[in-house]
C-alpha atoms as a PDB file:
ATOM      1  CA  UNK A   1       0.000   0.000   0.000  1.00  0.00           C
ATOM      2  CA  UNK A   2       1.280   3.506  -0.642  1.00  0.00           C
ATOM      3  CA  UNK A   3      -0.966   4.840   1.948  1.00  0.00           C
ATOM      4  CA  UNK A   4      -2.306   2.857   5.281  1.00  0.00           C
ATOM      5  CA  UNK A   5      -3.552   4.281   8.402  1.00  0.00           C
ATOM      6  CA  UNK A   6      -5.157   2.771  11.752  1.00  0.00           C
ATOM      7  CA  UNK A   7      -7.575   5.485  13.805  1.00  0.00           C
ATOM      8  CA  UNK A   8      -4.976   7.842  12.695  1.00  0.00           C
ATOM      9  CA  UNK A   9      -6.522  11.248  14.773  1.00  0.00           C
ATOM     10  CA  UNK A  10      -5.001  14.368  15.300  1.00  0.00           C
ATOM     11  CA  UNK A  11      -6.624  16.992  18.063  1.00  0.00           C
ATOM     12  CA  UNK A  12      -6.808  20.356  18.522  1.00  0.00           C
ATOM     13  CA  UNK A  13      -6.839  21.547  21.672  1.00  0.00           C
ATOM     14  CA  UNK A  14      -9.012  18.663  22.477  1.00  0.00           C
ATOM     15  CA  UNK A  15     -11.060  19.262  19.625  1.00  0.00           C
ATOM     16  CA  UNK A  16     -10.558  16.601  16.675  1.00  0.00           C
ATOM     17  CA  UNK A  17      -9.877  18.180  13.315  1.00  0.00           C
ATOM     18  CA  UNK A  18      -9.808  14.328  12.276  1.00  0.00           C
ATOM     19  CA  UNK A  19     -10.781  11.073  14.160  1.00  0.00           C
ATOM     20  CA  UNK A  20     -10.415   7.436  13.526  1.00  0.00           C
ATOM     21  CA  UNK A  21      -9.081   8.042   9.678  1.00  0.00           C
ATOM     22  CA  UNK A  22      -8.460   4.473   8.103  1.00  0.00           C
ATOM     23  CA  UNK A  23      -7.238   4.405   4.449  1.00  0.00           C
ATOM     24  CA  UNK A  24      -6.125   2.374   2.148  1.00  0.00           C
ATOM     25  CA  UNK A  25      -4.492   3.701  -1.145  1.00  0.00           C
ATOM     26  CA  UNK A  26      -2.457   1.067  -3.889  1.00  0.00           C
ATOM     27  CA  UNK A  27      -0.206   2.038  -6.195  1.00  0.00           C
ATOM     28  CA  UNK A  28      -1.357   4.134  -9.323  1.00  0.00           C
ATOM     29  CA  UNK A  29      -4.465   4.783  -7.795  1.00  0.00           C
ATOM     30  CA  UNK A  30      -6.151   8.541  -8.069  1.00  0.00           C
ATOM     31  CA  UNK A  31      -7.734   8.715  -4.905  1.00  0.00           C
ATOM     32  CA  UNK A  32     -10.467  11.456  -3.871  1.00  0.00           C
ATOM     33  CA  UNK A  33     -10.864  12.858  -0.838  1.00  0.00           C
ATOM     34  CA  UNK A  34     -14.149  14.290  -0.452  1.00  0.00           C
ATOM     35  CA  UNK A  35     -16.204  16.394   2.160  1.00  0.00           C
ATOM     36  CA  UNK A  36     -17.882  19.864   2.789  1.00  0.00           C
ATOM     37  CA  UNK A  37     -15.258  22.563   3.582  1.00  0.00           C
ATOM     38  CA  UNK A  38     -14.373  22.453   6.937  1.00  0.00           C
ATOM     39  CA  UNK A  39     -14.494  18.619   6.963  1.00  0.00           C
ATOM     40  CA  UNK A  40     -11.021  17.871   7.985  1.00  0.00           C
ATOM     41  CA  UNK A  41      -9.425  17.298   4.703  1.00  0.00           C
ATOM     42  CA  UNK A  42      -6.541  19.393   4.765  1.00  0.00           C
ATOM     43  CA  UNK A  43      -6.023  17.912   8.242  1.00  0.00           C
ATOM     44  CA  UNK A  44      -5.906  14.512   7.297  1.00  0.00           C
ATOM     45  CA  UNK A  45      -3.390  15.579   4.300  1.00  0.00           C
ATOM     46  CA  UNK A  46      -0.863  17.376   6.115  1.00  0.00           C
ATOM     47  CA  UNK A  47      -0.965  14.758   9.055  1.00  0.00           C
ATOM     48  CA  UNK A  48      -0.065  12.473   6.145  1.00  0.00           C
ATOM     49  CA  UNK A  49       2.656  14.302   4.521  1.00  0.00           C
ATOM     50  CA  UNK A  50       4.390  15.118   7.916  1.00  0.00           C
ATOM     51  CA  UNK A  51       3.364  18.849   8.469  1.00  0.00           C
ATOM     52  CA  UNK A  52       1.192  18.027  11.233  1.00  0.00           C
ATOM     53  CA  UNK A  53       2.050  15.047  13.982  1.00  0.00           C
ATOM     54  CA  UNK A  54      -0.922  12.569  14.561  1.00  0.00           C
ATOM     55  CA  UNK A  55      -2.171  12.581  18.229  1.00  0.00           C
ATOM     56  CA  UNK A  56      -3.573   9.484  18.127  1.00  0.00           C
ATOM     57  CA  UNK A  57      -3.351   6.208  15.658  1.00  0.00           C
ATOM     58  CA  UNK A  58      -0.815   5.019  13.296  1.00  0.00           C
ATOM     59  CA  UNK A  59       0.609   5.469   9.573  1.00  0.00           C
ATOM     60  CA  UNK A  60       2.200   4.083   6.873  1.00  0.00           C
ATOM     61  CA  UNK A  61       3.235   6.244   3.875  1.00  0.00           C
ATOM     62  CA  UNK A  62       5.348   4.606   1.130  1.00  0.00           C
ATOM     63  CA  UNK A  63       6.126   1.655   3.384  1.00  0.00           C
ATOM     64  CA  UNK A  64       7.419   4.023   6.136  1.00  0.00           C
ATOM     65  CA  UNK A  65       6.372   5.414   9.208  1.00  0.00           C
ATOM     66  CA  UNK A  66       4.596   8.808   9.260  1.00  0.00           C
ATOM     67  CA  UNK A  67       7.212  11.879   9.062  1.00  0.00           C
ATOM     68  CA  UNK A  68       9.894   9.957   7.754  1.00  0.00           C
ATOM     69  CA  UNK A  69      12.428  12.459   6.021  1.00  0.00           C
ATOM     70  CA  UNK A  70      13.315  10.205   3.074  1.00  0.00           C
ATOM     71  CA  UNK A  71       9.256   9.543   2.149  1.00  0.00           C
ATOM     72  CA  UNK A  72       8.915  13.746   1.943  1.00  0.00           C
ATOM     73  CA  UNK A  73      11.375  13.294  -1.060  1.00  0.00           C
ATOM     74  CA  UNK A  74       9.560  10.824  -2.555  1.00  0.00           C
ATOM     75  CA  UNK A  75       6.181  13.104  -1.966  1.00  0.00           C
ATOM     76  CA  UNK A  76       4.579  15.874  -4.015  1.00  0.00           C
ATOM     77  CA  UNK A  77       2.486  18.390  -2.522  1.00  0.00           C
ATOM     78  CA  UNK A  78       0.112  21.392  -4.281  1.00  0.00           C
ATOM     79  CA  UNK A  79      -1.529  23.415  -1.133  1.00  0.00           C
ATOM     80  CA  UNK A  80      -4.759  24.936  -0.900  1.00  0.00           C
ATOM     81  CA  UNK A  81      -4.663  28.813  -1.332  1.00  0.00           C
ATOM     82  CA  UNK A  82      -1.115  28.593  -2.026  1.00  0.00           C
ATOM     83  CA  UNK A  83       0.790  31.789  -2.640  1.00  0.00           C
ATOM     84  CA  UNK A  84       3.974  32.380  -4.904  1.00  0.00           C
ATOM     85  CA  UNK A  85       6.484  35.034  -4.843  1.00  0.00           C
ATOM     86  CA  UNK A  86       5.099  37.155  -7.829  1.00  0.00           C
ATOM     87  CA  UNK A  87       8.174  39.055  -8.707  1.00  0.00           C
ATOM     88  CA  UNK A  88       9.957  35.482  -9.773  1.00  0.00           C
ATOM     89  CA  UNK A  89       9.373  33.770 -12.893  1.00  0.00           C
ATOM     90  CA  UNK A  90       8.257  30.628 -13.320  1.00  0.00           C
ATOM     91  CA  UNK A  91      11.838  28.862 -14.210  1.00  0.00           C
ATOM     92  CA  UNK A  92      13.513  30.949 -10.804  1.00  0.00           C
ATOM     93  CA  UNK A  93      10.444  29.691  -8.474  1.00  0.00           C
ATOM     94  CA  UNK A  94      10.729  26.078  -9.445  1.00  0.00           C
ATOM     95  CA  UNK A  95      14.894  26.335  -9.156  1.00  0.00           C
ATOM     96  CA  UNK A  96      13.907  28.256  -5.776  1.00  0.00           C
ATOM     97  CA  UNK A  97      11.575  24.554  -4.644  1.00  0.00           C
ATOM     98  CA  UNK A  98      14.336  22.658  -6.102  1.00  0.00           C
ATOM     99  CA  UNK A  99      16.636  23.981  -4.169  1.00  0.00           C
ATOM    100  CA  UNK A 100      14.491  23.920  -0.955  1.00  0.00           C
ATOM    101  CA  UNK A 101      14.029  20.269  -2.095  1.00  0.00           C
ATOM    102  CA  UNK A 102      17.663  19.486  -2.262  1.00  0.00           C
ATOM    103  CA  UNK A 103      17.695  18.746  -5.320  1.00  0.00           C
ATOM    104  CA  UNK A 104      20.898  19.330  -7.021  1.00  0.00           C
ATOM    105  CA  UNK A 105      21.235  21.633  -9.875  1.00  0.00           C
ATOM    106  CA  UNK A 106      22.254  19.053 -12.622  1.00  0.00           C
ATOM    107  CA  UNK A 107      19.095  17.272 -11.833  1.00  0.00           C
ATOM    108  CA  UNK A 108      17.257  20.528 -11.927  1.00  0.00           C
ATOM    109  CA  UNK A 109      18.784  21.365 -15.077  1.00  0.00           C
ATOM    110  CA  UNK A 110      17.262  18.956 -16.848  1.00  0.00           C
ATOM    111  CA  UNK A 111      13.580  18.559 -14.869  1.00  0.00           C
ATOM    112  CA  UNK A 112      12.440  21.544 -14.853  1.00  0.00           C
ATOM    113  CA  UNK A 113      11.747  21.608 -18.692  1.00  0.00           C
ATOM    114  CA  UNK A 114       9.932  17.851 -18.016  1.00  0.00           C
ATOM    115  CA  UNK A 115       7.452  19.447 -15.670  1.00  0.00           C
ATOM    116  CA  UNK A 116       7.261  22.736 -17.566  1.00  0.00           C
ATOM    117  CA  UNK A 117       5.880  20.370 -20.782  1.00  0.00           C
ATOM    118  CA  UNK A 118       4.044  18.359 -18.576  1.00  0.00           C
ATOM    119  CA  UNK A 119       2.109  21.295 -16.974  1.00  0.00           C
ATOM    120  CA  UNK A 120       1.993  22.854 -20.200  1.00  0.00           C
ATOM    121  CA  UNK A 121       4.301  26.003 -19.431  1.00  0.00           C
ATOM    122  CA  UNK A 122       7.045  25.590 -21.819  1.00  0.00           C
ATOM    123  CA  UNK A 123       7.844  29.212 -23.330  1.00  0.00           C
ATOM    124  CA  UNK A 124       6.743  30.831 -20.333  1.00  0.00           C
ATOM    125  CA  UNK A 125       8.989  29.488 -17.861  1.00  0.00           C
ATOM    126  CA  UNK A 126      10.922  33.260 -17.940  1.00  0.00           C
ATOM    127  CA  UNK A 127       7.361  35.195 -17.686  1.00  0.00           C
ATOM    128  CA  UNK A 128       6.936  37.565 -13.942  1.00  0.00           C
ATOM    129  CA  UNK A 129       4.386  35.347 -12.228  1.00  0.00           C
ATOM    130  CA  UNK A 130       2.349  38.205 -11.446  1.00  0.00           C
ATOM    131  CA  UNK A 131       1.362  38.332 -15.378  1.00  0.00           C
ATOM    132  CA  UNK A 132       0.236  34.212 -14.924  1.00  0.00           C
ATOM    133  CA  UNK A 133      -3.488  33.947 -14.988  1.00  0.00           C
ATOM    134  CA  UNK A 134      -4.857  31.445 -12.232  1.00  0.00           C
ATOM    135  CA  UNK A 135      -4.828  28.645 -14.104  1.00  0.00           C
ATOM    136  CA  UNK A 136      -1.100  28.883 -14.958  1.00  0.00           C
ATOM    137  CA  UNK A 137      -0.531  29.516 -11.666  1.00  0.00           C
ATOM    138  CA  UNK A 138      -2.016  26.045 -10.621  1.00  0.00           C
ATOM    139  CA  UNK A 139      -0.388  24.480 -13.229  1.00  0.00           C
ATOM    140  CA  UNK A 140       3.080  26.566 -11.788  1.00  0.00           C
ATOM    141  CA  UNK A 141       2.689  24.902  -8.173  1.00  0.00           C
ATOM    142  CA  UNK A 142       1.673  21.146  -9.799  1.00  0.00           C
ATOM    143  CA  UNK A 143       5.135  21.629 -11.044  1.00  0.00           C
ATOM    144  CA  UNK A 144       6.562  22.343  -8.529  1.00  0.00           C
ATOM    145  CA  UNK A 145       5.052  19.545  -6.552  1.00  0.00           C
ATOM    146  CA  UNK A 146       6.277  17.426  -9.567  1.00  0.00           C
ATOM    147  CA  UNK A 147       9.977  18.571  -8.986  1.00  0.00           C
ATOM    148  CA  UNK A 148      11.842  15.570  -7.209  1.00  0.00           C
ATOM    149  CA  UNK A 149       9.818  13.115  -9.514  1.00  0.00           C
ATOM    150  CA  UNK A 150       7.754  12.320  -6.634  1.00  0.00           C
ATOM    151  CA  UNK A 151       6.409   8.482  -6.589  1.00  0.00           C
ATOM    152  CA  UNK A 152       2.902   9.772  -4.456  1.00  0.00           C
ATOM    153  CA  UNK A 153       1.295  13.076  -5.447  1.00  0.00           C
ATOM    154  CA  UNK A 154      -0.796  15.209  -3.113  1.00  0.00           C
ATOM    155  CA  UNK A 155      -3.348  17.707  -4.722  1.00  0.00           C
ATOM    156  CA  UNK A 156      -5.187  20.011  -1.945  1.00  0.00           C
ATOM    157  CA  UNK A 157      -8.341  21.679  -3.898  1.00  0.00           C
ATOM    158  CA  UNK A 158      -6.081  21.895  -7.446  1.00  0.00           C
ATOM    159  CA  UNK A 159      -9.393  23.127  -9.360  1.00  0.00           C
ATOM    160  CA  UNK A 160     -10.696  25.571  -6.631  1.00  0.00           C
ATOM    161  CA  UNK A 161     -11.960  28.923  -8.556  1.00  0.00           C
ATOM    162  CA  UNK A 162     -10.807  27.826 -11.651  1.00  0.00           C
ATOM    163  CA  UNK A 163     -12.347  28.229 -14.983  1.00  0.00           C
ATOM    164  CA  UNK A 164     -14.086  25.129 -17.357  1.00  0.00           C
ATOM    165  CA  UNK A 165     -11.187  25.519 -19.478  1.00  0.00           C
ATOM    166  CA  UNK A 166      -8.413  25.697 -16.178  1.00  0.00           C
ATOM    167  CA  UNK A 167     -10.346  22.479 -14.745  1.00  0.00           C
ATOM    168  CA  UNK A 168     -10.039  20.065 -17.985  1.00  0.00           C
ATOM    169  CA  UNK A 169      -6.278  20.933 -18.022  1.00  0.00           C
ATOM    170  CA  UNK A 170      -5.924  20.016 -14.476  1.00  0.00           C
ATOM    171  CA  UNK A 171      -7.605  16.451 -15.833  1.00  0.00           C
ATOM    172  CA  UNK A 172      -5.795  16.085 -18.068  1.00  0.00           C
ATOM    173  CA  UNK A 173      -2.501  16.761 -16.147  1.00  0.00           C
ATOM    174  CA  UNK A 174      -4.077  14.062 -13.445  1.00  0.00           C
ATOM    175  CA  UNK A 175      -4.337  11.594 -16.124  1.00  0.00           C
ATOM    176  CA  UNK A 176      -0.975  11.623 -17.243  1.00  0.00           C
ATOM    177  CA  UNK A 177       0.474  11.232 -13.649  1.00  0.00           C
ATOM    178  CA  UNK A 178      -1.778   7.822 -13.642  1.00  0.00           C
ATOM    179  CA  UNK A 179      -0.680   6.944 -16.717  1.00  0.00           C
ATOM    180  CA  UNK A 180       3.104   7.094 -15.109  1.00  0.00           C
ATOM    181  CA  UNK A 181       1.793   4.808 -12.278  1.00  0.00           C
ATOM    182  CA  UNK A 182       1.849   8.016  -9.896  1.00  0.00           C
ATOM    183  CA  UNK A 183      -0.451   7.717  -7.168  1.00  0.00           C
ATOM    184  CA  UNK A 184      -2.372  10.778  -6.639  1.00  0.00           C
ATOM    185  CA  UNK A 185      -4.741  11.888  -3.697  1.00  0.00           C
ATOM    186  CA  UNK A 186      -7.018  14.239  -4.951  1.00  0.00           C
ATOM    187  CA  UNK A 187      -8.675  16.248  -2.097  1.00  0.00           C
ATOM    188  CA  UNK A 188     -11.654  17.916  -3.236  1.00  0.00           C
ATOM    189  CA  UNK A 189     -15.383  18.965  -2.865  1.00  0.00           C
ATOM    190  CA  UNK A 190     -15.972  19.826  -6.775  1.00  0.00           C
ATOM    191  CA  UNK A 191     -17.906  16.164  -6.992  1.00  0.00           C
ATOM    192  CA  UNK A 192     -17.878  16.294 -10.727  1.00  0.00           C
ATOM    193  CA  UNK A 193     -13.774  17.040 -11.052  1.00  0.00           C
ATOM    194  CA  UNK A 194     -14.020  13.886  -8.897  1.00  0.00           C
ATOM    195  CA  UNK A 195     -16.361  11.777 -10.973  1.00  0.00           C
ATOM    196  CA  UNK A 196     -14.159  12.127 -14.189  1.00  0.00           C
ATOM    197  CA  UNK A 197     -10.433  11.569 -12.669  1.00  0.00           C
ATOM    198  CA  UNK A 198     -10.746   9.125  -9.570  1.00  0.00           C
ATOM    199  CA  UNK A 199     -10.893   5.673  -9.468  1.00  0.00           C
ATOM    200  CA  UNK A 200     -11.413   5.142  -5.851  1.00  0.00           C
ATOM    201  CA  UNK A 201     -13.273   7.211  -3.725  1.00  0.00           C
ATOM    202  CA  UNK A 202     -13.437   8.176   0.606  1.00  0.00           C
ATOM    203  CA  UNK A 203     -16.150  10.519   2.227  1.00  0.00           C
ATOM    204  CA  UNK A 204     -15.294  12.339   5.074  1.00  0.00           C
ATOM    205  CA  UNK A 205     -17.703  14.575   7.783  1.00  0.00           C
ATOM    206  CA  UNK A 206     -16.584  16.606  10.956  1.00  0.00           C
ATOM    207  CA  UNK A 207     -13.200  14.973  10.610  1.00  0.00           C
ATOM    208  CA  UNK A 208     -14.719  11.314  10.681  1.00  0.00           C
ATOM    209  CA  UNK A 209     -15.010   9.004   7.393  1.00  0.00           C
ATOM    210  CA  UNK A 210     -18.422   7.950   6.489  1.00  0.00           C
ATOM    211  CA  UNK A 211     -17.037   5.421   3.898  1.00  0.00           C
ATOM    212  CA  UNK A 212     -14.636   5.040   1.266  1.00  0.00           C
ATOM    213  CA  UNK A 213     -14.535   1.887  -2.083  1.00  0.00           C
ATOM    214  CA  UNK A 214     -14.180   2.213  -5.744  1.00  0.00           C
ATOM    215  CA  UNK A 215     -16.089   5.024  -7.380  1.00  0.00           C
ATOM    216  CA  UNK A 216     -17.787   2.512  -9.592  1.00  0.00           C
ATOM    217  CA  UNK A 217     -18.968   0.589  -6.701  1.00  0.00           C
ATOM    218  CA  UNK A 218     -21.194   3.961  -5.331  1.00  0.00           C
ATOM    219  CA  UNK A 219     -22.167   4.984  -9.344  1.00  0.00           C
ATOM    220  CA  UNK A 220     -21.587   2.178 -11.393  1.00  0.00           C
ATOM    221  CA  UNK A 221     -24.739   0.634 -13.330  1.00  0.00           C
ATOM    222  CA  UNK A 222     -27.201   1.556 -10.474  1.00  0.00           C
ATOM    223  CA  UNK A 223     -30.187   4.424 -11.652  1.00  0.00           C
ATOM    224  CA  UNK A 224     -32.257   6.472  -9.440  1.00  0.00           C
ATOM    225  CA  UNK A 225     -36.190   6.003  -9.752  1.00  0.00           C
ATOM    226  CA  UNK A 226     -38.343   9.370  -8.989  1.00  0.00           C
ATOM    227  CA  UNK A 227     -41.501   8.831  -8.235  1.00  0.00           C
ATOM    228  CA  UNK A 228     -44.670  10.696  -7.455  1.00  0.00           C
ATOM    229  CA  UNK A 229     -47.131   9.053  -5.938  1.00  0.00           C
ATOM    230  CA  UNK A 230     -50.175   9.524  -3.370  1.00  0.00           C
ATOM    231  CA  UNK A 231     -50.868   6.788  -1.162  1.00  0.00           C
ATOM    232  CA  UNK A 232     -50.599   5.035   2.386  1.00  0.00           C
ATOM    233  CA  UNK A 233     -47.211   4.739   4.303  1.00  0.00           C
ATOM    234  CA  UNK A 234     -47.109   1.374   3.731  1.00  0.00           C
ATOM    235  CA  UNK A 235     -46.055   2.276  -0.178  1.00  0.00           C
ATOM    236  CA  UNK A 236     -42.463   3.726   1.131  1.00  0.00           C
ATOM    237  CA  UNK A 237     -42.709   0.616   3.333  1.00  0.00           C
ATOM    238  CA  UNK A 238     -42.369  -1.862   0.673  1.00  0.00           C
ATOM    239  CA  UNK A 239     -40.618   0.486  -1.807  1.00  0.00           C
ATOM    240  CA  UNK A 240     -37.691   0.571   0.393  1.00  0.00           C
ATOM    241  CA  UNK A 241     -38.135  -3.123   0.722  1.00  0.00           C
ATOM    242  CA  UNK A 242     -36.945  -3.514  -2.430  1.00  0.00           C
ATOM    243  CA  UNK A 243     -34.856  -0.611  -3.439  1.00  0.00           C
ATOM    244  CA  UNK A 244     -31.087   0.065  -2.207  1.00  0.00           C
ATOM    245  CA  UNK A 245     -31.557   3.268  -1.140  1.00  0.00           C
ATOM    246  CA  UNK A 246     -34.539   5.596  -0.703  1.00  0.00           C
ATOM    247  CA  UNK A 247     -34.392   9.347   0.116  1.00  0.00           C
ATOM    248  CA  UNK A 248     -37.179  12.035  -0.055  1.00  0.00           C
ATOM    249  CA  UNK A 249     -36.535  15.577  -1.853  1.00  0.00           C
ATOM    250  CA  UNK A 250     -39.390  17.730  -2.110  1.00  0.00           C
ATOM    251  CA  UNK A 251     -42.399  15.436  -2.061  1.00  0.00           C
ATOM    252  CA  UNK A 252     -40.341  13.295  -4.752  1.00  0.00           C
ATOM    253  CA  UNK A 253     -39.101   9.880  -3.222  1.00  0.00           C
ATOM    254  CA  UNK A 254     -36.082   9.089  -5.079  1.00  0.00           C
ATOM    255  CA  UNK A 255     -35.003   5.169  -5.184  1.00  0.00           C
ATOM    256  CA  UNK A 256     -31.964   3.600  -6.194  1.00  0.00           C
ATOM    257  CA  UNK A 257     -32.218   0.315  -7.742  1.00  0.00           C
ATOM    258  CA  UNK A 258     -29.545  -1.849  -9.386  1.00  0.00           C
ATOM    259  CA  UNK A 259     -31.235  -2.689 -12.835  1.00  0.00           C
ATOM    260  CA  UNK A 260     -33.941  -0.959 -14.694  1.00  0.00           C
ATOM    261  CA  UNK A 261     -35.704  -4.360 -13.978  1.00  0.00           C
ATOM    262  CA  UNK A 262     -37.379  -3.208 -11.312  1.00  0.00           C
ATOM    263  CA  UNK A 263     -39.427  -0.195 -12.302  1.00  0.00           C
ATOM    264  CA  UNK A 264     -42.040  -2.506 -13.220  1.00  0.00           C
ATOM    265  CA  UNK A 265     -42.302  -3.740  -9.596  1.00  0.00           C
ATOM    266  CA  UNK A 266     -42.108  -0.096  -8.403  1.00  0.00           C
ATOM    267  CA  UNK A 267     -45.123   0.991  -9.871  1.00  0.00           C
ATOM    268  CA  UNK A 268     -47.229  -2.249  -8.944  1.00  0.00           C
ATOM    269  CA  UNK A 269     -46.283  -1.148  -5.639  1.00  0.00           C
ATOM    270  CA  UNK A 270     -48.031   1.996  -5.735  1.00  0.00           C
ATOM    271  CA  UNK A 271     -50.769   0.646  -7.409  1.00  0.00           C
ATOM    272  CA  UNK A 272     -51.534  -2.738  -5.445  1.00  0.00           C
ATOM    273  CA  UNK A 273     -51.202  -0.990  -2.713  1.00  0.00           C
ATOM    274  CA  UNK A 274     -53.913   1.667  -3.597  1.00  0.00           C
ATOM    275  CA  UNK A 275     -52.006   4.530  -4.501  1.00  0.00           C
ATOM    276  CA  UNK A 276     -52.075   6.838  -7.592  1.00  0.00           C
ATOM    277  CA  UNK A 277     -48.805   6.767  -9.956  1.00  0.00           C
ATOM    278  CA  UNK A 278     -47.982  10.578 -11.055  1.00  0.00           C
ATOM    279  CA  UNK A 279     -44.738  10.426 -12.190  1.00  0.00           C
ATOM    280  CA  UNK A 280     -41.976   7.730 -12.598  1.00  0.00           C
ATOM    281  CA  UNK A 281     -38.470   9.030 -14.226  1.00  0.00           C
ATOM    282  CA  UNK A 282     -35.256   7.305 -14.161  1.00  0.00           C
ATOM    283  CA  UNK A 283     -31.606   8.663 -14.685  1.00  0.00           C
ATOM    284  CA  UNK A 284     -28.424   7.365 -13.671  1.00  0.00           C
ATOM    285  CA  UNK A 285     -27.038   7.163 -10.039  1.00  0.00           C
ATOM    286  CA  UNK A 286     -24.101  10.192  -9.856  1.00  0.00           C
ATOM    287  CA  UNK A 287     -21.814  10.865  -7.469  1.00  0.00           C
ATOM    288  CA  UNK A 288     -23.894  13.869  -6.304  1.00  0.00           C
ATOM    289  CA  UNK A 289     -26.445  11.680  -5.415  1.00  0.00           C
ATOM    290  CA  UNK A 290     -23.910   9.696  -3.368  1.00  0.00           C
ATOM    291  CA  UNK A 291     -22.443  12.518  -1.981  1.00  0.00           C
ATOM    292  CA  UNK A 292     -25.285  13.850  -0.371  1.00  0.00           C
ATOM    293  CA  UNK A 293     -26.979  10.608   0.872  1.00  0.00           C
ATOM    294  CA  UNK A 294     -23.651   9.856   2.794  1.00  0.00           C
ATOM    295  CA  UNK A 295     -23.268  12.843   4.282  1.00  0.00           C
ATOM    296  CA  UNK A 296     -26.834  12.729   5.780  1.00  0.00           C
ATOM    297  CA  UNK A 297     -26.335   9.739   7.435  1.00  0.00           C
ATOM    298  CA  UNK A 298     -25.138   9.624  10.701  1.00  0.00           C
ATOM    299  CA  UNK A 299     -21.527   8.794  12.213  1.00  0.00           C
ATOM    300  CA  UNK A 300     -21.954   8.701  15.970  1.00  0.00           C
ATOM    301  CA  UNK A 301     -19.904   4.649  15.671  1.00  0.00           C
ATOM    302  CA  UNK A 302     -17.411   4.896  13.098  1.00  0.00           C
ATOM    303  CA  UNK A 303     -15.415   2.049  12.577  1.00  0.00           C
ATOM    304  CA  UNK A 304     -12.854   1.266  10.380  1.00  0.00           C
ATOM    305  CA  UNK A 305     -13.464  -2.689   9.339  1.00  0.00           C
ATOM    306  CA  UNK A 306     -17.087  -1.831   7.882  1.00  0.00           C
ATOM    307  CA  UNK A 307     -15.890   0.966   5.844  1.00  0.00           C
ATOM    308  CA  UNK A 308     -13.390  -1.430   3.491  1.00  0.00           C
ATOM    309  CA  UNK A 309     -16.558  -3.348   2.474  1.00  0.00           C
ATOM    310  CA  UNK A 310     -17.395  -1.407  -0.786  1.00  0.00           C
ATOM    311  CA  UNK A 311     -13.598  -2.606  -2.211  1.00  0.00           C
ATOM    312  CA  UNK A 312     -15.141  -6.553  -1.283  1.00  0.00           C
ATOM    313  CA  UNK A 313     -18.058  -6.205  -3.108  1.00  0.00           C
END
């Protein structure tokens, strides 16, 4: 595993910023992290890369203990709301992190272009950063975090307040790193940046995770059912009976199922059971829908064994 923690927890003043975190992340995986802001995210990232020491728990990063000095070379890291001396260019704030990298200037000498045509920033490497537009200057850090040719990459909101255009470059930069075999942890709350560049998936709530699998095994070939019905109780009775998940939204009742299959049995339901059918849609299950049924759900017992389940299935 390139990532493994046990109840890893880290306190503030008593207060947890994260509790309990177990994870599991392979090699060449693109791993999202996902939760409202103010989650515990960031927490849980720079507890991982050494910034911040765990109170509690244990971890493994890159086969080694949490902290260790040799794994931060190894490691690539892109901040949230990151800042960048804006008198520099591009080419003397990358030699700048090389050098705070220890990375000696042969090596440099020939990286730098690497990342530069990776990030797409070739011919403007001698540009004032101040004349960068936002998305060049997230593609600036991601190259910087790509200096030391770093084996596990660590991407703290990379898309935040950038435009369509700024956002499919950042993809696409996220797919080439997988293609590599880089292991990336995406940590993010734009759900559909998510949806198109992770493979696996972990959902986390006032510093606690509510669960965590493979992306397909939360989205993949289940569709959501809305219905609107009148009718007894006893109709949400036996729809949830059958269904995987049920949740309510504005007088619609909304029902995952795993095959289209079903919708004949959804609407006897209404019907045999005296009801009158409205409406029935269907569309497929995305990871919106996920996102917000999980974080509804309560996480009072969090334990880590249950929460590996979704990789079983």
């Amino acid at each position: 595993m390139i990532i493994e923690t046990l109840n890893l927890t880290k306190l503030y003043d008593g207060k947890p910023g994260c509790r309990d975190i177990c994870l599991s992340v392979s090699e060449g995986q693109v791993f999202g992290f996902l939760g409202p802001n103010g989650a515990g995210k960031s927490t849980v990232v720079k507890t991982l890369i050494g910034l911040l020491r765990p109170t509690d728990g244990q971890g493994m990063v890159l086969g080694q203990p949490l902290g260790n000095k040799q794994v931060r070379r190894k490691i690539g890291f892109l901040p949230e709301n990151f800042r960048f001396q804006e008198w520099l260019t591009g080419r003397e704030l990358l030699e700048f992190h090389g050098a705070m990298y220890g990375l000696e200037r042969r090596f440099l000498k020939e990286r730098i272009p690497v990342v530069l045509e990776m990030v797409r920033l070739r011919g403007r490497e001698r540009e004032p950063i101040r004349s960068y537009s936002k998305g060049m200057q997230q593609r600036l850090g991601i190259a910087s975090a790509l200096l030391p040719d770093p084996e596990l990459v660590f991407l703290d909101e990379p898309t935040s307040a950038l435009d369509p255009i700024g956002r499919r470059e950042i993809r696409e930069i996220i797919k080439n790193l997988r293609s590599e075999s880089k292991t990336v942890f995406l940590n993010s709350h734009l759900l559909s940046e998510v949806e198109m560049t992770c493979d696996h998936v972990a959902f986390i709530k006032g510093g606690i995770i509510l669960d965590q699998g493979r992306l397909s095994n939360f989205t993949g070939g289940k569709q959501v059912v809305s219905l609107r019905y009148t009718g007894s109780p006893r109709i949400l009775e036996s729809i949830r009976a059958v269904s995987q998940e049920v949740f309510i939204d504005n007088g619609l009742v909304q029902v995952a199922v795993a095959s289209e299959d079903l919708l004949p049995v959804l609407a006897s339901i209404v019907v045999q059971n005296g009801g009158d059918l409205y409406e029935m849609t269907t569309s497929g299950f995305s990871l919106e829908d996920v996102f917000i049924n999980i974080m509804g759900e309560a996480a009072d017992d969090y334990h880590c064994t249950p929460h590996l389940s979704r990789d079983a299935e």
